[in-house]
N, C-alpha and C. Protein backbone atom coordinates (compact mmCIF):
# COMPACT_ATOMS: atom_id res chain seq x y z
N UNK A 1 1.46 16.31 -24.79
CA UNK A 1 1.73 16.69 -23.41
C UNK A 1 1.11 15.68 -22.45
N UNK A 2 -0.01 15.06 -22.69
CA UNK A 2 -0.60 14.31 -21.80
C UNK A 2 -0.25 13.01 -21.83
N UNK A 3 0.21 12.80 -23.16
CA UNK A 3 1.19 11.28 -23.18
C UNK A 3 2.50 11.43 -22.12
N UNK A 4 3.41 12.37 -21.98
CA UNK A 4 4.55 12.64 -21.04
C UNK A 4 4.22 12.76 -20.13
N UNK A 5 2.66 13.42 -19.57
CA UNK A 5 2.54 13.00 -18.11
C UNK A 5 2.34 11.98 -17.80
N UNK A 6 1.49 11.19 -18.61
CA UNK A 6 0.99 9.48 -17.92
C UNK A 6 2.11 8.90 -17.86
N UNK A 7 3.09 9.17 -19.25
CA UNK A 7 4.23 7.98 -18.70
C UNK A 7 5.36 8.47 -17.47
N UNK A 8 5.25 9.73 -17.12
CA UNK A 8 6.28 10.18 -15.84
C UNK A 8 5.11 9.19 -15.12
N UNK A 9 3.93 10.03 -14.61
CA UNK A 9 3.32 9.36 -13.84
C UNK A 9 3.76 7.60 -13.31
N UNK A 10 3.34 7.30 -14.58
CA UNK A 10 3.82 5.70 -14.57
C UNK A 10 4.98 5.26 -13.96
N UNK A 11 6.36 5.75 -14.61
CA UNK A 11 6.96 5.89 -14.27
C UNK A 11 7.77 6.00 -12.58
N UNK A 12 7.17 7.25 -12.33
CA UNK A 12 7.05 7.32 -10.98
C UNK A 12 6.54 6.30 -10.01
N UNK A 13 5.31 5.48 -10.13
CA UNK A 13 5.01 5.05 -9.41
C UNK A 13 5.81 3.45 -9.50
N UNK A 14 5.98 3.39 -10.77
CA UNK A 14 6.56 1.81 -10.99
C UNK A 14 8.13 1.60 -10.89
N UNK A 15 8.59 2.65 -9.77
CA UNK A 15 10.00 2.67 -9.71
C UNK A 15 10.23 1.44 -8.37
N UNK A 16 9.54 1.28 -7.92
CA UNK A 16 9.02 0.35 -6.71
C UNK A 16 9.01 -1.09 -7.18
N UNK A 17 8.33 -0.97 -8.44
CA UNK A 17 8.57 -2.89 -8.82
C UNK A 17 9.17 -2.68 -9.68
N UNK A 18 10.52 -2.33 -9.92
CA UNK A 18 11.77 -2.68 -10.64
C UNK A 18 12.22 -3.99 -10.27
N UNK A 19 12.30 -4.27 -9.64
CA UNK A 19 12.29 -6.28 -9.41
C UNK A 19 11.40 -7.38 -10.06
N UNK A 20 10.40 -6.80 -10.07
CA UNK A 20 9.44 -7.49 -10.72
C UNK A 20 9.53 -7.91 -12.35
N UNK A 21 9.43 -8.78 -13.05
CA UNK A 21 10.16 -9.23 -14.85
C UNK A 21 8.43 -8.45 -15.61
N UNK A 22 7.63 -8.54 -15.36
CA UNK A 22 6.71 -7.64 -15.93
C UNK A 22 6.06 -6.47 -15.03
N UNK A 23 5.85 -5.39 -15.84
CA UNK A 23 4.58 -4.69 -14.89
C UNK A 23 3.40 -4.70 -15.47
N UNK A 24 1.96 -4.46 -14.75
CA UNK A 24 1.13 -4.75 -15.24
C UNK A 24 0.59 -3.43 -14.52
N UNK A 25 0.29 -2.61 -15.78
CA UNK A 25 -0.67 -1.25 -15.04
C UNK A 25 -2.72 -1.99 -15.53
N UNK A 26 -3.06 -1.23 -14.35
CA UNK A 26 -5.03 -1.80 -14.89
C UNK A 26 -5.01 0.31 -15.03
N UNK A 27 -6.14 -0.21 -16.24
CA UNK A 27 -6.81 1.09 -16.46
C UNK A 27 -8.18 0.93 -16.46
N UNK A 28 -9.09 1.83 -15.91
CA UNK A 28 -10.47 1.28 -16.19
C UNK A 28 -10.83 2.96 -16.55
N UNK A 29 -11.42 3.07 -17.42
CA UNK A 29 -11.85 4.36 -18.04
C UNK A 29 -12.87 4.58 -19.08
N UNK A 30 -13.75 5.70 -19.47
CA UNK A 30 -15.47 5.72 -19.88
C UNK A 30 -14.88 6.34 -21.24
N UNK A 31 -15.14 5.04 -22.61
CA UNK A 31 -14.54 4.95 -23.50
C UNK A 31 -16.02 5.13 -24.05
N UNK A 32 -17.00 4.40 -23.52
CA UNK A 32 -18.68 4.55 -23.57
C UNK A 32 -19.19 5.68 -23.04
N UNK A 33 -20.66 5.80 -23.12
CA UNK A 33 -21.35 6.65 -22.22
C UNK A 33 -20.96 8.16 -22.14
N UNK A 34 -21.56 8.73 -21.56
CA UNK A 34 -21.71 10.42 -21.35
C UNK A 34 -20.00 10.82 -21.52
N UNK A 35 -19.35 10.41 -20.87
CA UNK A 35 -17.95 11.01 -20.62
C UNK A 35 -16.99 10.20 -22.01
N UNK A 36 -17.57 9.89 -22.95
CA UNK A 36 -16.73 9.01 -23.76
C UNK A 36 -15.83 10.25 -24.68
N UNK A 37 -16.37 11.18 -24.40
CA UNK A 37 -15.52 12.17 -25.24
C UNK A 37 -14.35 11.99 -24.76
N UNK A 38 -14.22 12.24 -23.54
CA UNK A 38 -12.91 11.94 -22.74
C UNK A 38 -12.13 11.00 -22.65
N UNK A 39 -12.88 10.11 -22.53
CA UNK A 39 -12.43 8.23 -22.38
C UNK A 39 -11.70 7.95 -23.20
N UNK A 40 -12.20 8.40 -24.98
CA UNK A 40 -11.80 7.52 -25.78
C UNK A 40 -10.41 8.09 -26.25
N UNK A 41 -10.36 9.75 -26.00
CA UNK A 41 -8.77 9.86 -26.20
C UNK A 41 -7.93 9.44 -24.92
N UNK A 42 -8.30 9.10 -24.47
CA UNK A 42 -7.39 8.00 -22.79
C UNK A 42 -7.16 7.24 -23.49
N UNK A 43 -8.47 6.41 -23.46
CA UNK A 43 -8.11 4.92 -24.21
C UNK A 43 -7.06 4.95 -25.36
N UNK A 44 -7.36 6.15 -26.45
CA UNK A 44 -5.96 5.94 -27.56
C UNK A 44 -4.61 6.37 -27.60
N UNK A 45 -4.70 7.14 -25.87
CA UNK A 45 -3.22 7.61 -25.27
C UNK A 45 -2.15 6.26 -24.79
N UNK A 46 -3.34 5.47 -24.04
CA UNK A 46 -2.49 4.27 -23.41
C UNK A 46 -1.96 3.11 -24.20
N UNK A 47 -3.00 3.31 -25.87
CA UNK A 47 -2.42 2.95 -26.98
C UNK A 47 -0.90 2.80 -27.35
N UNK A 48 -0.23 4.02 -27.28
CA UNK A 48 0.70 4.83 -27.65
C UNK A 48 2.12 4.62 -26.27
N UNK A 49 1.33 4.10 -25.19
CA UNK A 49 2.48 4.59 -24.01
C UNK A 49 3.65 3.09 -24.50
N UNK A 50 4.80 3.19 -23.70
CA UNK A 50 5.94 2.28 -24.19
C UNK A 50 5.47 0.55 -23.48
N UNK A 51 6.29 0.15 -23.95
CA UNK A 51 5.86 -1.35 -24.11
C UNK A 51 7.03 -2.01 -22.88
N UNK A 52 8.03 -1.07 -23.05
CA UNK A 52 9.06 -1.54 -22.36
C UNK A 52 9.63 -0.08 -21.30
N UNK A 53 9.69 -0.51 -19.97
CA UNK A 53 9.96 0.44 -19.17
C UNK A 53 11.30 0.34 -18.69
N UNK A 54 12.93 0.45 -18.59
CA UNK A 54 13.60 -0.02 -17.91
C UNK A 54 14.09 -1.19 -18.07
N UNK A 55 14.00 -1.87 -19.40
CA UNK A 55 13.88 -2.96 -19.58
C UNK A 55 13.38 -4.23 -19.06
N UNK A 56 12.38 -3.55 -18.28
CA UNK A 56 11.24 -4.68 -18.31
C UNK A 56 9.30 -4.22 -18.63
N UNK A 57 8.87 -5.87 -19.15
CA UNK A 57 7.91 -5.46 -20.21
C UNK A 57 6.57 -4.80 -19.82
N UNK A 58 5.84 -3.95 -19.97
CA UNK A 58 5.09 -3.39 -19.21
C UNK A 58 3.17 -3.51 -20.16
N UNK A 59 2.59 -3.96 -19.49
CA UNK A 59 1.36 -4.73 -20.11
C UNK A 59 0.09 -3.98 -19.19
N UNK A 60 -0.78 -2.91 -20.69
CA UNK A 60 -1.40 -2.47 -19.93
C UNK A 60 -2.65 -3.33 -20.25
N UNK A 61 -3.95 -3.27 -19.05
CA UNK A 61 -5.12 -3.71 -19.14
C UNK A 61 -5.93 -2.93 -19.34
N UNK A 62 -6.92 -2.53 -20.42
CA UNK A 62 -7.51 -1.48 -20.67
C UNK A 62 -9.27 -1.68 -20.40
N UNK A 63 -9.45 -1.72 -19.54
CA UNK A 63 -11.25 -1.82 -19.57
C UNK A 63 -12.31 -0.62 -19.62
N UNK A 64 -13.71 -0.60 -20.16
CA UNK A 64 -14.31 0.25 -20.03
C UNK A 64 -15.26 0.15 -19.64
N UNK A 65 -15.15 1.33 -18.33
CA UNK A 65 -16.58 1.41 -17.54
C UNK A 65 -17.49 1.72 -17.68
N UNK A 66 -17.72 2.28 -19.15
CA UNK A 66 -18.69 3.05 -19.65
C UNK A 66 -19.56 4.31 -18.70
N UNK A 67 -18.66 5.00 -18.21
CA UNK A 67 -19.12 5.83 -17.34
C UNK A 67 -19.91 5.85 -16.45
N UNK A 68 -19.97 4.57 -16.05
CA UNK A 68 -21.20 4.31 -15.00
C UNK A 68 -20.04 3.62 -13.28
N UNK A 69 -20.30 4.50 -12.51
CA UNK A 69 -19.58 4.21 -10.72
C UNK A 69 -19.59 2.60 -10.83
N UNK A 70 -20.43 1.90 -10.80
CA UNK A 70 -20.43 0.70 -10.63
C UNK A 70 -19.72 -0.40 -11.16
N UNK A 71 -19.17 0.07 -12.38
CA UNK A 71 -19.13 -0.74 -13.57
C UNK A 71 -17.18 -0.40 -13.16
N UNK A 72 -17.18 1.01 -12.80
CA UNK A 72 -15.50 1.02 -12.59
C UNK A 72 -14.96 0.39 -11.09
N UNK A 73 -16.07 0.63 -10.34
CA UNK A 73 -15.39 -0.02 -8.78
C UNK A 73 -15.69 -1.92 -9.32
N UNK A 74 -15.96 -2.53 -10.17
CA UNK A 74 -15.89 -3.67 -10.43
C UNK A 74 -14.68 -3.88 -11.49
N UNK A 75 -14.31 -2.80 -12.10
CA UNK A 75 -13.65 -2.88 -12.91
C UNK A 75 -12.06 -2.97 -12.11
N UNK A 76 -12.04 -2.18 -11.52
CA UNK A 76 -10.86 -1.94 -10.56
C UNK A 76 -10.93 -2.78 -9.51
N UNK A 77 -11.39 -3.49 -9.10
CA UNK A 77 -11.67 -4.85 -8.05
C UNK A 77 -10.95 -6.28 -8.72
N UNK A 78 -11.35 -6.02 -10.49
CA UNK A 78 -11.21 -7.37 -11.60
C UNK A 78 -9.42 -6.80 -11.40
N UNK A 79 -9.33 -5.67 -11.55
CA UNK A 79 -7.94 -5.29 -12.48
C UNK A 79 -7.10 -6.09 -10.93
N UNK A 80 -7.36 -5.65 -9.68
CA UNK A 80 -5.91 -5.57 -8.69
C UNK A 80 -6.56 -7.11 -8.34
N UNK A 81 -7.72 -8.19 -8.04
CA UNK A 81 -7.63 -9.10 -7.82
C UNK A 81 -7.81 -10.35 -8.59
N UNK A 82 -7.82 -10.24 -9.46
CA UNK A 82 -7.75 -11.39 -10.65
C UNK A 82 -6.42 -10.93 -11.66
N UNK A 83 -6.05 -9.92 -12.32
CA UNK A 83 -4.96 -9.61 -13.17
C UNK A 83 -3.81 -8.98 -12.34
N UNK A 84 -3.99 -8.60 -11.12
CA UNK A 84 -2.46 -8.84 -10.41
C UNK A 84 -2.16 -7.59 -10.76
N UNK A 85 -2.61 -6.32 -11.32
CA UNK A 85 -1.49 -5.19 -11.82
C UNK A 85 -1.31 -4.92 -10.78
N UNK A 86 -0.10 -4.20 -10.98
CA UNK A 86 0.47 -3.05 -9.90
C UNK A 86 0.41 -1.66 -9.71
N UNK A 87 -0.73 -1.41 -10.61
CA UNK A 87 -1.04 0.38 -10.59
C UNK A 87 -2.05 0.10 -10.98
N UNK A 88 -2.97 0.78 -10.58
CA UNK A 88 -4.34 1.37 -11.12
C UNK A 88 -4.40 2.62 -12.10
N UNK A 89 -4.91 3.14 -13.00
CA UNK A 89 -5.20 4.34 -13.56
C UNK A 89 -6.82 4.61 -13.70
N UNK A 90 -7.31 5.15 -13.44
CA UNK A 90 -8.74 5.50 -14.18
C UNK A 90 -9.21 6.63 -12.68
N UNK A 91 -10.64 6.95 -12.50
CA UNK A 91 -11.11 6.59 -13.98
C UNK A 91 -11.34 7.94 -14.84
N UNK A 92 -11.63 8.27 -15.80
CA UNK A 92 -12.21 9.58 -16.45
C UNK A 92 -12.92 10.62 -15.63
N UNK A 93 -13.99 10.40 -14.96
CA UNK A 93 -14.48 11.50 -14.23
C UNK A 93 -14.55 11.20 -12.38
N UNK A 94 -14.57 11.90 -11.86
CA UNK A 94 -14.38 12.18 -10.48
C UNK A 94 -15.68 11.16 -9.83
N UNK A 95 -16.89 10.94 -10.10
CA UNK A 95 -17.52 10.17 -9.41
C UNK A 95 -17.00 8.66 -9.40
N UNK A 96 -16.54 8.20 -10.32
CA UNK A 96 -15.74 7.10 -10.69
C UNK A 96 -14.73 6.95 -9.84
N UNK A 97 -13.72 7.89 -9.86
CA UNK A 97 -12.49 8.07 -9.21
C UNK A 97 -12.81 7.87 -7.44
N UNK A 98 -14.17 8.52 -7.15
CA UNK A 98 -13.98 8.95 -5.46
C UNK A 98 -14.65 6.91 -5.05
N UNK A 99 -15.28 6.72 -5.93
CA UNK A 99 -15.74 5.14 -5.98
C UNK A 99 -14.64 4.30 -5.67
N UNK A 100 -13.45 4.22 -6.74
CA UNK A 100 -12.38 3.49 -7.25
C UNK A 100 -11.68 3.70 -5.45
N UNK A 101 -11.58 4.59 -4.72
CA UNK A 101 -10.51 5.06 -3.59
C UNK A 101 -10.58 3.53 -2.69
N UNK A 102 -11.69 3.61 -2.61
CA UNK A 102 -12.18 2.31 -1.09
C UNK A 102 -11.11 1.36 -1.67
N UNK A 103 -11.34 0.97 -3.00
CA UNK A 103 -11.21 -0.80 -3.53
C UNK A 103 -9.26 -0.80 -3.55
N UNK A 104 -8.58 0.68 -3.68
CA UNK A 104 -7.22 1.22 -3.98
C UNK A 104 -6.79 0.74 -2.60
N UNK A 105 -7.10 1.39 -1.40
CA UNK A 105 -7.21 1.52 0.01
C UNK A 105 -6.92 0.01 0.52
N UNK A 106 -8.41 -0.27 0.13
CA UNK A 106 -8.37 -1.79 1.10
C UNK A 106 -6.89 -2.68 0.57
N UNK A 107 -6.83 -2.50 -0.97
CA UNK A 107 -5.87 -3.69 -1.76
C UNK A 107 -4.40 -2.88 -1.11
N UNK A 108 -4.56 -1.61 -0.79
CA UNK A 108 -2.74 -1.12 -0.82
C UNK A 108 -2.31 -1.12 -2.52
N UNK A 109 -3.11 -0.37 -3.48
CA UNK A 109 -2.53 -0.29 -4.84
C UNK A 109 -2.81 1.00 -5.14
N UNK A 110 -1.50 1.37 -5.75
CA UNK A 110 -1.65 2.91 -6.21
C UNK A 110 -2.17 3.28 -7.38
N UNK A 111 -3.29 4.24 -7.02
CA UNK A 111 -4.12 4.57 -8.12
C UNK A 111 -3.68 5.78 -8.53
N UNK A 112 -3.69 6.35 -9.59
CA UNK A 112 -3.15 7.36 -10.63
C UNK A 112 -4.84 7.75 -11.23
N UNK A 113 -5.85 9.12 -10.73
CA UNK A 113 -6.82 9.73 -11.14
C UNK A 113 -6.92 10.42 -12.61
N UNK A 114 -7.61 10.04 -13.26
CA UNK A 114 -7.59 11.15 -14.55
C UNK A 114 -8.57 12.06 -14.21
N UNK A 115 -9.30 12.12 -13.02
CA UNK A 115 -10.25 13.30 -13.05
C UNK A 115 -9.79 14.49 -12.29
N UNK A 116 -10.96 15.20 -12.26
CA UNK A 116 -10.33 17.08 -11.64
C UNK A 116 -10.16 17.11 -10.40
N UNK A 117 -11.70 16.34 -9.89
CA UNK A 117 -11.71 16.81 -8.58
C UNK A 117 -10.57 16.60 -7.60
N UNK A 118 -10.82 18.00 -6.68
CA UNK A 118 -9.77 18.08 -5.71
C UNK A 118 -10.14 16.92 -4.79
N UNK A 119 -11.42 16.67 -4.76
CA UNK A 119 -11.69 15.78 -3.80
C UNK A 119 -11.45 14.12 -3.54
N UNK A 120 -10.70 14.23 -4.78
CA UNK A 120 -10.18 12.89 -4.95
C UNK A 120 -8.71 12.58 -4.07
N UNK A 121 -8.23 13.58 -3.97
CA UNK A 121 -6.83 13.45 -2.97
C UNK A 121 -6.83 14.15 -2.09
N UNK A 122 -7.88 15.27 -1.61
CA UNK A 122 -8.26 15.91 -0.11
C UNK A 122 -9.29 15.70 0.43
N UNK A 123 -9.58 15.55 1.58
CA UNK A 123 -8.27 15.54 2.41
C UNK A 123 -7.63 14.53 2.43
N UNK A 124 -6.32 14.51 2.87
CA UNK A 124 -5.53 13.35 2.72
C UNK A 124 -5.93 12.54 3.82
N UNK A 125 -5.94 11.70 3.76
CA UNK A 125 -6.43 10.22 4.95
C UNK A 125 -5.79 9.27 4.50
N UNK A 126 -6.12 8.06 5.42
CA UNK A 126 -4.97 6.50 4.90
C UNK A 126 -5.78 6.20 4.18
N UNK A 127 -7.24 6.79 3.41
CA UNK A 127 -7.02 5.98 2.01
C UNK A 127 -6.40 6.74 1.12
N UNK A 128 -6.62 7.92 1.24
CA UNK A 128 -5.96 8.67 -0.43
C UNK A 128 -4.60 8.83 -0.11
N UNK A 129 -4.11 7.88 0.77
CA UNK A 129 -3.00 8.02 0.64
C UNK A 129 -2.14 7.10 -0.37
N UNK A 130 -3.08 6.43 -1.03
CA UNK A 130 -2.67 5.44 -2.47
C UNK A 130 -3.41 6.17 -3.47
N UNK A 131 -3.64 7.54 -3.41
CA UNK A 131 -4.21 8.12 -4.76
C UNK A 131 -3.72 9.01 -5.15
N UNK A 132 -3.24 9.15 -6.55
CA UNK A 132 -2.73 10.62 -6.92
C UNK A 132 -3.94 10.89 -7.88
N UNK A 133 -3.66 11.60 -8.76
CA UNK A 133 -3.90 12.68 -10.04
C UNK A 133 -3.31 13.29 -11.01
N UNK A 134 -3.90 13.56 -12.06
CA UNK A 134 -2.76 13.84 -13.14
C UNK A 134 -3.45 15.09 -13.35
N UNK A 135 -4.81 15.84 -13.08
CA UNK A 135 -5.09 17.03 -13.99
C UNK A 135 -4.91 17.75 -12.94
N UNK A 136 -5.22 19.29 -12.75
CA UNK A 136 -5.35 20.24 -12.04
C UNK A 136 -6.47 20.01 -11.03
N UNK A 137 -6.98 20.80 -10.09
CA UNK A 137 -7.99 21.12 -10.03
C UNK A 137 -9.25 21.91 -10.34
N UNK A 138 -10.41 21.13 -10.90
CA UNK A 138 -11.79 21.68 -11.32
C UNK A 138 -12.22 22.99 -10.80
């Protein structure tokens, strides 16, 4: 079930660079550390997602923040200004995620949340207005 949401998700957002000959999603997510319970079945979901979207080739970047804020707002800084993706995903837990918003914001790249909090997309403002979510709310 959670493989069919990431790739709608994906999906969804990468209907926008259909022009583009590759896509490049960044993931940064806590494959390490306290939250690795979580992380590491992420990490072996994005394993699994398709290679080819639409017929064009889709290349994910997988980094780990090891559950530490710092390590993902650098991580997600590396992913949208040195590797060029066009989506963000991460990160595993909500302190990560409310971190990751600024760096989404300033670049104009849409980030896709794996964490609970509501507070990651409310209230809505012009930054979360490049953030979604994939779980419920906590």
């Amino acid at each position: 079930m959670k493989l069919k949401l990431y790739a709608a998700a994906a999906l969804a957002l990468l209907a926008g660079v259909a022009a583009a000959q590759d896509i490049k999603v960044g993931v940064t997510l806590s494959a390490t550390g306290p939250a690795a319970s979580l992380g590491i079945p992420e990490r072996n979901t994005f394993a699994l997602l398709p290679r080819t979207i639409a017929g064009h080739k889709v290349d994910y970047i997988v980094l780990d923040d090891g559950s530490d804020t710092t390590t993902a707002v650098k991580n997600t800084r590396k992913l949208i200004t040195e590797d060029k993706v066009d989506v963000v995903v991460g990160s595993t837990v909500t302190p990560n995620s409310l971190a990751m918003i600024d760096v989404a914001a300033e670049t104009e790249t849409p980030m896709i949340s794996m964490a609970a909090s509501s507070r990651i997309v409310e209230p809505m403002d012009a930054k979360r207005r490049w953030v979604f979510k994939t779980p419920q709310n906590d």
